[in-house]
N, C-alpha and C. Protein backbone atom coordinates (compact mmCIF):
# COMPACT_ATOMS: atom_id res chain seq x y z
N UNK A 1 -14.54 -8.39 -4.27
CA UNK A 1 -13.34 -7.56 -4.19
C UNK A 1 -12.45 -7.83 -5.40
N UNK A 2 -11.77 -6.96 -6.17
CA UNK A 2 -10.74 -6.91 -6.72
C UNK A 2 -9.78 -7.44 -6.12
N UNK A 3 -8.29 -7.71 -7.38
CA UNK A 3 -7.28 -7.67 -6.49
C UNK A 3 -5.98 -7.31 -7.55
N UNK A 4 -5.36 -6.32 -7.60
CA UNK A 4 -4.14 -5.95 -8.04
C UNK A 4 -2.56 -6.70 -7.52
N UNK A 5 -1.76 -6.81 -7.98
CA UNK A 5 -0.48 -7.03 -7.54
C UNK A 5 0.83 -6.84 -8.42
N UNK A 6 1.69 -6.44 -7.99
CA UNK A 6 3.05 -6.25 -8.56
C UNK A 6 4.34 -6.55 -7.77
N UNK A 7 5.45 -6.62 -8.39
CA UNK A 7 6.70 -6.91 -7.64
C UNK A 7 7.75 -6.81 -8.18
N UNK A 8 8.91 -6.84 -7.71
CA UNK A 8 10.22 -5.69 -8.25
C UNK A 8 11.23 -6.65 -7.16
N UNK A 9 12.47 -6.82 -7.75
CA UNK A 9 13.16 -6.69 -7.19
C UNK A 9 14.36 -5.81 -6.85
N UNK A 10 14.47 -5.66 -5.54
CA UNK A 10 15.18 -4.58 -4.60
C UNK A 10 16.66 -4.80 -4.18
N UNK A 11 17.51 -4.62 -4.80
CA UNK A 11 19.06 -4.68 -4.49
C UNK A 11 18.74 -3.58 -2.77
N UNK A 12 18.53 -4.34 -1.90
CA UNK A 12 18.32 -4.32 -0.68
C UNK A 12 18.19 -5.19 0.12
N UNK A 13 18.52 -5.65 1.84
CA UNK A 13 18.05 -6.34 2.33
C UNK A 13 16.19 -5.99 3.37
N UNK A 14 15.45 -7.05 3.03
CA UNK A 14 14.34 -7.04 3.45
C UNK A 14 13.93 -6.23 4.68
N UNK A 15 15.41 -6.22 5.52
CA UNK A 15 15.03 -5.18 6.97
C UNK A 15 15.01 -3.69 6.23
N UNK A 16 15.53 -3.56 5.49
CA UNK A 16 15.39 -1.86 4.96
C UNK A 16 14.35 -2.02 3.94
N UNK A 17 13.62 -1.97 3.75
CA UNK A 17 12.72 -2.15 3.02
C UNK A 17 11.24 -2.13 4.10
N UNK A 18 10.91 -3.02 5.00
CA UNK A 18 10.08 -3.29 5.80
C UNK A 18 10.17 -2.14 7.49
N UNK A 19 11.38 -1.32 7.33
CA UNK A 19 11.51 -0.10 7.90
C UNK A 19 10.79 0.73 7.45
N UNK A 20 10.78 0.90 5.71
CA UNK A 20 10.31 2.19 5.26
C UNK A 20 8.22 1.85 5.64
N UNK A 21 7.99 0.52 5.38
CA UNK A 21 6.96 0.21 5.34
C UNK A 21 5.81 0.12 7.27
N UNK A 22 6.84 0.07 7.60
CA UNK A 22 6.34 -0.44 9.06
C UNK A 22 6.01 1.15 9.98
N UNK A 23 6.33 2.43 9.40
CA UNK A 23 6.33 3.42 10.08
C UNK A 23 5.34 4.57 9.00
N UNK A 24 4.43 4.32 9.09
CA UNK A 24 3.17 4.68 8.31
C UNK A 24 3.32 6.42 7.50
N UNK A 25 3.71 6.82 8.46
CA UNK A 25 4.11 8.01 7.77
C UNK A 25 5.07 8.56 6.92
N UNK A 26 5.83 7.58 6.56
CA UNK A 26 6.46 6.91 5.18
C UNK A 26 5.89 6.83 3.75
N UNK A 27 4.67 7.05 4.20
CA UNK A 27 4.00 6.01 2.78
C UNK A 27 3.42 7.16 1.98
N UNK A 28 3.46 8.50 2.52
CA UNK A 28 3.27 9.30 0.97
C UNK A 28 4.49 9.35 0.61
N UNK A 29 5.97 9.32 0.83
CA UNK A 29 6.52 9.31 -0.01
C UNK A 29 6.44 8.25 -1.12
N UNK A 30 5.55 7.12 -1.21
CA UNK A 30 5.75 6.56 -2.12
C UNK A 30 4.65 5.87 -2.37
N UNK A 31 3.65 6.01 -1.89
CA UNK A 31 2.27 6.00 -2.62
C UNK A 31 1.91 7.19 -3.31
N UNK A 32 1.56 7.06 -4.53
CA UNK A 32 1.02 7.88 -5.22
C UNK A 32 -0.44 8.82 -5.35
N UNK A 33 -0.57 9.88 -4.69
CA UNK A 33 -2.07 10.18 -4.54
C UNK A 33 -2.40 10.11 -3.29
N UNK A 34 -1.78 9.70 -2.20
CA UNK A 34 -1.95 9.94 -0.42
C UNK A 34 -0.99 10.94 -0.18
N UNK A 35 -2.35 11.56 -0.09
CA UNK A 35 -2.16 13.07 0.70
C UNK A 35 -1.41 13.51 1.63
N UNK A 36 -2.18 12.47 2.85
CA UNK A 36 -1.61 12.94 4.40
C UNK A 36 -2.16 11.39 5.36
N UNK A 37 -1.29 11.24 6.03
CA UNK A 37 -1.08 10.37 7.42
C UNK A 37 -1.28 11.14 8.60
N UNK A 38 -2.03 10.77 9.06
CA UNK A 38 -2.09 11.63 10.90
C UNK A 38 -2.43 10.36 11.67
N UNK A 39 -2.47 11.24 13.30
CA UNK A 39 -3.00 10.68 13.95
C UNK A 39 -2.57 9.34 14.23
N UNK A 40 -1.29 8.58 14.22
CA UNK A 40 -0.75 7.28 13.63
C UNK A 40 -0.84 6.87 15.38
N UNK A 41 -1.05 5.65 16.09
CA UNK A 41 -1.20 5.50 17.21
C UNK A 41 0.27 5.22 17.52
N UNK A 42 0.94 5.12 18.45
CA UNK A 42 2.31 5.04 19.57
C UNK A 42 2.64 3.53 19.28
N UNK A 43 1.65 2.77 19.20
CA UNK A 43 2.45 1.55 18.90
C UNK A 43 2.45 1.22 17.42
N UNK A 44 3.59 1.10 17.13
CA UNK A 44 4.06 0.44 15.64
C UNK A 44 4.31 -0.51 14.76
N UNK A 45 3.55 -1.59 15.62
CA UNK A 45 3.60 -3.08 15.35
C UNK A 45 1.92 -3.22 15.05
N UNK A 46 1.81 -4.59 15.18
CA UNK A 46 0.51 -5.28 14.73
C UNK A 46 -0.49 -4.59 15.56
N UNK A 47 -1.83 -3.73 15.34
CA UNK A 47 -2.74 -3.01 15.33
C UNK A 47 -2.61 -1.50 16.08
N UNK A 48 -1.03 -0.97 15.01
CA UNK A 48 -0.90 0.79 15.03
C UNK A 48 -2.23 0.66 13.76
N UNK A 49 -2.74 2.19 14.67
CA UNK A 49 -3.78 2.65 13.36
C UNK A 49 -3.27 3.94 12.72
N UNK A 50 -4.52 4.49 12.18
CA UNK A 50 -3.63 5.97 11.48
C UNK A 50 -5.46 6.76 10.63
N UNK A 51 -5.60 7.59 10.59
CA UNK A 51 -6.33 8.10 9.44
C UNK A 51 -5.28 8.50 8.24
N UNK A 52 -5.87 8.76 7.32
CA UNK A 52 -4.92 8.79 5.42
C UNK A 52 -6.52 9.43 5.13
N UNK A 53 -5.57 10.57 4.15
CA UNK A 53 -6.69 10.65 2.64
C UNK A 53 -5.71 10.45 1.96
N UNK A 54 -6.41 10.12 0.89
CA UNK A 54 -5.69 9.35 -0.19
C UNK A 54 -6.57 9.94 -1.81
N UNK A 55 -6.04 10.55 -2.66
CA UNK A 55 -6.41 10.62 -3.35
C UNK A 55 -6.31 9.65 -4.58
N UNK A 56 -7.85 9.15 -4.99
CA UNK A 56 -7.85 8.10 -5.76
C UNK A 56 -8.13 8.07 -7.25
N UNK A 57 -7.57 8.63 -7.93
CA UNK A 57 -7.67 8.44 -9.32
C UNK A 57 -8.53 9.71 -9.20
N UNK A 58 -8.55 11.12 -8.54
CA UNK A 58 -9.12 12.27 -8.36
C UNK A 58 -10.06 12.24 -7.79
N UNK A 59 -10.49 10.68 -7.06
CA UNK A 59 -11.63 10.95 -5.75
C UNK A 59 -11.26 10.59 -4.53
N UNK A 60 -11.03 12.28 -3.58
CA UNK A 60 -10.78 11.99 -2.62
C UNK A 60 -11.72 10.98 -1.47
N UNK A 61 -10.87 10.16 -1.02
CA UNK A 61 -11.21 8.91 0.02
C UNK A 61 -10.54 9.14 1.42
N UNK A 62 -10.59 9.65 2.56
CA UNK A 62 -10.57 9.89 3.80
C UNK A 62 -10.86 8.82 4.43
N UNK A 63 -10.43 8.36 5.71
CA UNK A 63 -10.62 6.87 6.25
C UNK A 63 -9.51 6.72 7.75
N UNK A 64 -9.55 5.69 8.58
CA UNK A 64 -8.69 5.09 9.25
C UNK A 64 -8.49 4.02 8.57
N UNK A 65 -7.38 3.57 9.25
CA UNK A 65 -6.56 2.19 8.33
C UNK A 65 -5.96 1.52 9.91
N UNK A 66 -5.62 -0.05 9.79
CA UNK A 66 -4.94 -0.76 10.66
C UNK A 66 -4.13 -1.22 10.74
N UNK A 67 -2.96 -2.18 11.01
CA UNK A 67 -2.12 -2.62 10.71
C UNK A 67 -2.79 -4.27 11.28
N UNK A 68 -3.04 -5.21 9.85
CA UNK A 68 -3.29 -6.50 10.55
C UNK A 68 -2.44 -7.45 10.29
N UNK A 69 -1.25 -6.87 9.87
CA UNK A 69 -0.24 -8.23 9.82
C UNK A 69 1.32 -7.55 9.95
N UNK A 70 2.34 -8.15 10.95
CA UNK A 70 3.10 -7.24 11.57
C UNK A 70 4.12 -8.58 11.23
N UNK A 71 4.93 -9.45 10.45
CA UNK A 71 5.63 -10.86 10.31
C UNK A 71 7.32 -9.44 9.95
N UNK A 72 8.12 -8.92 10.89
CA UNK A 72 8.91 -7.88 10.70
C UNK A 72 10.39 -9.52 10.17
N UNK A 73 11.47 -9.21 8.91
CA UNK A 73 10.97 -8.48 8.23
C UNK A 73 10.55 -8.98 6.80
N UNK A 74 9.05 -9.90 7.13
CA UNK A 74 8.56 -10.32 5.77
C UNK A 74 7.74 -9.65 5.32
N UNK A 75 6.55 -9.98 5.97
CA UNK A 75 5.17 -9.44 5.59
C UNK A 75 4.53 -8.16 6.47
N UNK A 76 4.30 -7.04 6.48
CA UNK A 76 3.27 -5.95 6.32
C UNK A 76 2.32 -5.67 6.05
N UNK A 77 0.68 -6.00 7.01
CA UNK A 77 -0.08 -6.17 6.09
C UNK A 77 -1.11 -4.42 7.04
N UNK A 78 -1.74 -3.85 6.15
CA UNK A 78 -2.65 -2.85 6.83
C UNK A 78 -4.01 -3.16 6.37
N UNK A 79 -5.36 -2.41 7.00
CA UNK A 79 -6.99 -2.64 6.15
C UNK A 79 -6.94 -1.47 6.42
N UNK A 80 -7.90 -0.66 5.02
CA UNK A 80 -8.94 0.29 5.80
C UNK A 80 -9.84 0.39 6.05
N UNK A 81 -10.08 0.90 7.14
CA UNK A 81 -11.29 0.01 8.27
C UNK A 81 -12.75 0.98 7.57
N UNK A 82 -12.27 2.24 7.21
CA UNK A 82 -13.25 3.38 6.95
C UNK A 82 -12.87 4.04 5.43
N UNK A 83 -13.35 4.22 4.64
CA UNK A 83 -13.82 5.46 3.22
C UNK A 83 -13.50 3.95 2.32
N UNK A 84 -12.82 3.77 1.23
CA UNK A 84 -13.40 2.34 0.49
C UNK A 84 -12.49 1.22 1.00
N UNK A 85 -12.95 0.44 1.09
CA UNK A 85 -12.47 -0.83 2.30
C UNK A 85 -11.39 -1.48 1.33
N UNK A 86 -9.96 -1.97 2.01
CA UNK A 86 -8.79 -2.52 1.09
C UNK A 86 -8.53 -3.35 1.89
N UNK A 87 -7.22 -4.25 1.69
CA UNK A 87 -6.28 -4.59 2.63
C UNK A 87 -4.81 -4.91 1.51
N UNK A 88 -3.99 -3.89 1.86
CA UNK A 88 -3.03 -4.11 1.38
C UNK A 88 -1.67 -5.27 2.15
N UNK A 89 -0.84 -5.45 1.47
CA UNK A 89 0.07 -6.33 1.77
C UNK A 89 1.23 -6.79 0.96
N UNK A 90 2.37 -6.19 2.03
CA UNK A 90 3.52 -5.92 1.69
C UNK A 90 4.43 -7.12 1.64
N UNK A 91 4.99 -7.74 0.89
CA UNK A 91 5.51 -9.23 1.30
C UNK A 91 7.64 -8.68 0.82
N UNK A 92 8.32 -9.13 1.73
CA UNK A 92 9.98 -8.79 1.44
C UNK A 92 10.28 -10.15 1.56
N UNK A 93 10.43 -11.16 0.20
CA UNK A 93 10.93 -12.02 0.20
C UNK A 93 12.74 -12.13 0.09
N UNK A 94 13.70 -12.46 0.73
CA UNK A 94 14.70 -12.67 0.69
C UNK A 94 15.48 -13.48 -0.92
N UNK A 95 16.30 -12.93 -1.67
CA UNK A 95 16.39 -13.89 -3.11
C UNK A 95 18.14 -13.34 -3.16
N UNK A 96 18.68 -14.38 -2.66
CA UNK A 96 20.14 -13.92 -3.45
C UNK A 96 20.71 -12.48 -2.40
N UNK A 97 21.25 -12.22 -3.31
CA UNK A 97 21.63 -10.46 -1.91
C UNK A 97 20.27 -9.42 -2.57
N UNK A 98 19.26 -9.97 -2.75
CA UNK A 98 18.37 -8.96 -2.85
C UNK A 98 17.30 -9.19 -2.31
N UNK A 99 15.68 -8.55 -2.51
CA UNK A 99 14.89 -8.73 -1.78
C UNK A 99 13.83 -8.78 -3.26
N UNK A 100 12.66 -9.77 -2.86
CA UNK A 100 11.76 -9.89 -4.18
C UNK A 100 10.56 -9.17 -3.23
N UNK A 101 10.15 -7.54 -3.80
CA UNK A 101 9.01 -7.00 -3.07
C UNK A 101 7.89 -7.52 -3.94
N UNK A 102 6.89 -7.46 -2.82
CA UNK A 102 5.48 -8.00 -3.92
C UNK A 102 4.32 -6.92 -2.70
N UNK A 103 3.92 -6.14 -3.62
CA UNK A 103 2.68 -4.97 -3.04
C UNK A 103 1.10 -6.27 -4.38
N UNK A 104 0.02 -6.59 -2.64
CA UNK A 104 -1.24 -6.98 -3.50
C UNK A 104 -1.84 -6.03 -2.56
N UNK A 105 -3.01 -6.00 -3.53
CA UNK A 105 -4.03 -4.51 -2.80
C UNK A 105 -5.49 -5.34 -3.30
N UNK A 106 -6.21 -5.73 -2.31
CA UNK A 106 -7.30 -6.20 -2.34
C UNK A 106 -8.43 -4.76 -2.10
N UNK A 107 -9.39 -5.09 -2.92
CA UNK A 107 -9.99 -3.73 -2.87
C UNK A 107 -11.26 -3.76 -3.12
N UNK A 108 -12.65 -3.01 -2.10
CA UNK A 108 -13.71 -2.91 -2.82
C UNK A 108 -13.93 -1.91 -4.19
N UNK A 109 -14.74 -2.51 -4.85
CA UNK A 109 -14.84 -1.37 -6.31
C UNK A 109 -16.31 -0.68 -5.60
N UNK A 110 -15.63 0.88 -6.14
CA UNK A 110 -16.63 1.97 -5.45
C UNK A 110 -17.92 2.07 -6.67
N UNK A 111 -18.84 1.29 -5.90
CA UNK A 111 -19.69 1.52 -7.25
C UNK A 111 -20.63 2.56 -7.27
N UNK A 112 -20.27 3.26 -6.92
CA UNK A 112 -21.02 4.82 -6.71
C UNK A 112 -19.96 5.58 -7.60
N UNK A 113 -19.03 5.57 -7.82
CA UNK A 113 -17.41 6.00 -8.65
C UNK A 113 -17.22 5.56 -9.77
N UNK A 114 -17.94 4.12 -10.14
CA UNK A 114 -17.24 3.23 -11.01
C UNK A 114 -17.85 4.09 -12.81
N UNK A 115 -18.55 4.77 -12.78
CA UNK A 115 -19.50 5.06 -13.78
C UNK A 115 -17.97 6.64 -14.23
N UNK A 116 -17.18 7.20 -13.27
CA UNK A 116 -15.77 8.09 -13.74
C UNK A 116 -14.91 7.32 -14.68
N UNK A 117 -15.00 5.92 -14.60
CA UNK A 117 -13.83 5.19 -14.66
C UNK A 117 -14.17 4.52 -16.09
N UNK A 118 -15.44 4.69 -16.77
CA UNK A 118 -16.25 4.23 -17.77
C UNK A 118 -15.99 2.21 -17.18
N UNK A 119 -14.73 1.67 -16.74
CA UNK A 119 -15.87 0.29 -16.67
C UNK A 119 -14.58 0.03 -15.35
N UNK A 120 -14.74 -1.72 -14.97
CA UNK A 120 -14.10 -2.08 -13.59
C UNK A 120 -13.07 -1.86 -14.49
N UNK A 121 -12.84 -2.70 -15.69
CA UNK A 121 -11.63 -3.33 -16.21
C UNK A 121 -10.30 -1.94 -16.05
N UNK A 122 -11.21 -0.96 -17.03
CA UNK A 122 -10.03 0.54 -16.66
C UNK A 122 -9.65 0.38 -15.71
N UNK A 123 -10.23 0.59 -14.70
CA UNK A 123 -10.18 0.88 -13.15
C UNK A 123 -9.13 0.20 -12.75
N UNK A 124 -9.42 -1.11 -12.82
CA UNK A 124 -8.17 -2.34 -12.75
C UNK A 124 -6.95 -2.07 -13.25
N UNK A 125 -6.71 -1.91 -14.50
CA UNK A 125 -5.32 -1.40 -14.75
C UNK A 125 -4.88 -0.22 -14.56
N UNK A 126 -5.64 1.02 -14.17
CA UNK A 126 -5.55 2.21 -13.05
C UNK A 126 -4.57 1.77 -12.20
N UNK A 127 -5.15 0.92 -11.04
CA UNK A 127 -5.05 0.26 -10.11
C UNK A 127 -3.61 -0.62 -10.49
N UNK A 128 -3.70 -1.19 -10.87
CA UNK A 128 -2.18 -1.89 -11.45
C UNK A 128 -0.79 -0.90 -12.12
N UNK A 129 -1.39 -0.13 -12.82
CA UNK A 129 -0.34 1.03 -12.66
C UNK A 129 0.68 1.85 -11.14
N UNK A 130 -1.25 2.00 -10.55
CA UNK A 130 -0.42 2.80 -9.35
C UNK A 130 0.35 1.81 -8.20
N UNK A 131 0.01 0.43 -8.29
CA UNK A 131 0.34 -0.46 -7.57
C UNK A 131 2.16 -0.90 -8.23
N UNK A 132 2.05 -0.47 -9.37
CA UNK A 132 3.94 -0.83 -9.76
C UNK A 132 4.45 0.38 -9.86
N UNK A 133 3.88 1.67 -9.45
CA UNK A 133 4.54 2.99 -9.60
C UNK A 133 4.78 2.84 -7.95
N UNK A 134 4.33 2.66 -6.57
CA UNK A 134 4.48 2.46 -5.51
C UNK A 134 5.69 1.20 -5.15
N UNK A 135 6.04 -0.13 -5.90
CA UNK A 135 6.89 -0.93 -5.72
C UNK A 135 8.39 -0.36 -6.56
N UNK A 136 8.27 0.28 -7.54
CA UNK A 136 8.88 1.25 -7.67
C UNK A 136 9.65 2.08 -6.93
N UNK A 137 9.14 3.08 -6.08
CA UNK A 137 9.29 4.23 -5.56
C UNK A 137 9.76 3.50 -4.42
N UNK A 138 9.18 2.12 -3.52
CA UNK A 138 10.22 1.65 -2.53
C UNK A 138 11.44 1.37 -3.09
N UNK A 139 11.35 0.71 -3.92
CA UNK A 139 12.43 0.45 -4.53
C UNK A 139 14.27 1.31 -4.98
N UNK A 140 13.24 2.56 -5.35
CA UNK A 140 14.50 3.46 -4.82
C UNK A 140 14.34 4.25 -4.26
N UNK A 141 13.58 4.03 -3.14
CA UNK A 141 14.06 4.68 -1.92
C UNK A 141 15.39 3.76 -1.18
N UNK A 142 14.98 2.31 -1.05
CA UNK A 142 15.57 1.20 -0.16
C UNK A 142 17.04 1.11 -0.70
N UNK A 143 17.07 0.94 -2.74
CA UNK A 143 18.52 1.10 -3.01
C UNK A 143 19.53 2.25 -2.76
């Protein structure tokens, strides 16, 4: 597995921040390239699920996803269980009157895909782009 990460800090406190994150259908506003959220199950804590497509660097990926880490309001963690396997994880560290966000995205590399991307390494900083354009976009949403 890969693994990307970025982090920003958020003139916010960690409960607003881990609001926007904890209610799944939130997250196209600020993931980049996810389409659509459905189907999100009734409970909203540690193992709500959801299907997402997500468009990935122009290959669409369709899937369910889980929620396997629910620490409200530090850590956020989801997998997807189905289309290329991740586990992301949202961490709201408390710093001063602000909040230090840190988005890591553990990820299989699609090696049926990888030959679009000419090598992993692109792919990787792909991936690292869209991973600080998303800590970003919480970012001002939360300020």
């Amino acid at each position: 597995m890969e693994t990307v990460r970025q982090s920003t800090t958020v003139s916010a406190p960690a409960d607003r921040i881990f609001k926007l994150l904890a209610e799944p259908e939130r997250a196209v506003m600020f993931v980049p390239g996810l389409n659509r959220i459905q189907n999100v199950s009734a409970n909203r804590a540690l193992g709500c699920s959801w299907d997402y497509e997500f468009n990935w660097l122009g290959w669409i990926v369709s899937g369910r996803s889980e929620c396997t880490r629910f620490e409200e309001p530090i850590t956020y963690q989801f997998k997807t269980l189905t289309g290329n396997r991740s586990t992301w994880t949202y961490s709201c560290r408390p710093s001063n009157n602000a909040t230090e966000l840190t988005l890591e995205v553990e990820y299989d590399v699609p090696q049926n895909q990888l030959a679009r991307f000419a090598t992993e390494g692109v792919l990787k900083r792909m991936n690292e782009n869209t991973a600080r354009e998303i800590v970003n976009n919480l970012k001002a949403l939360a300020e």
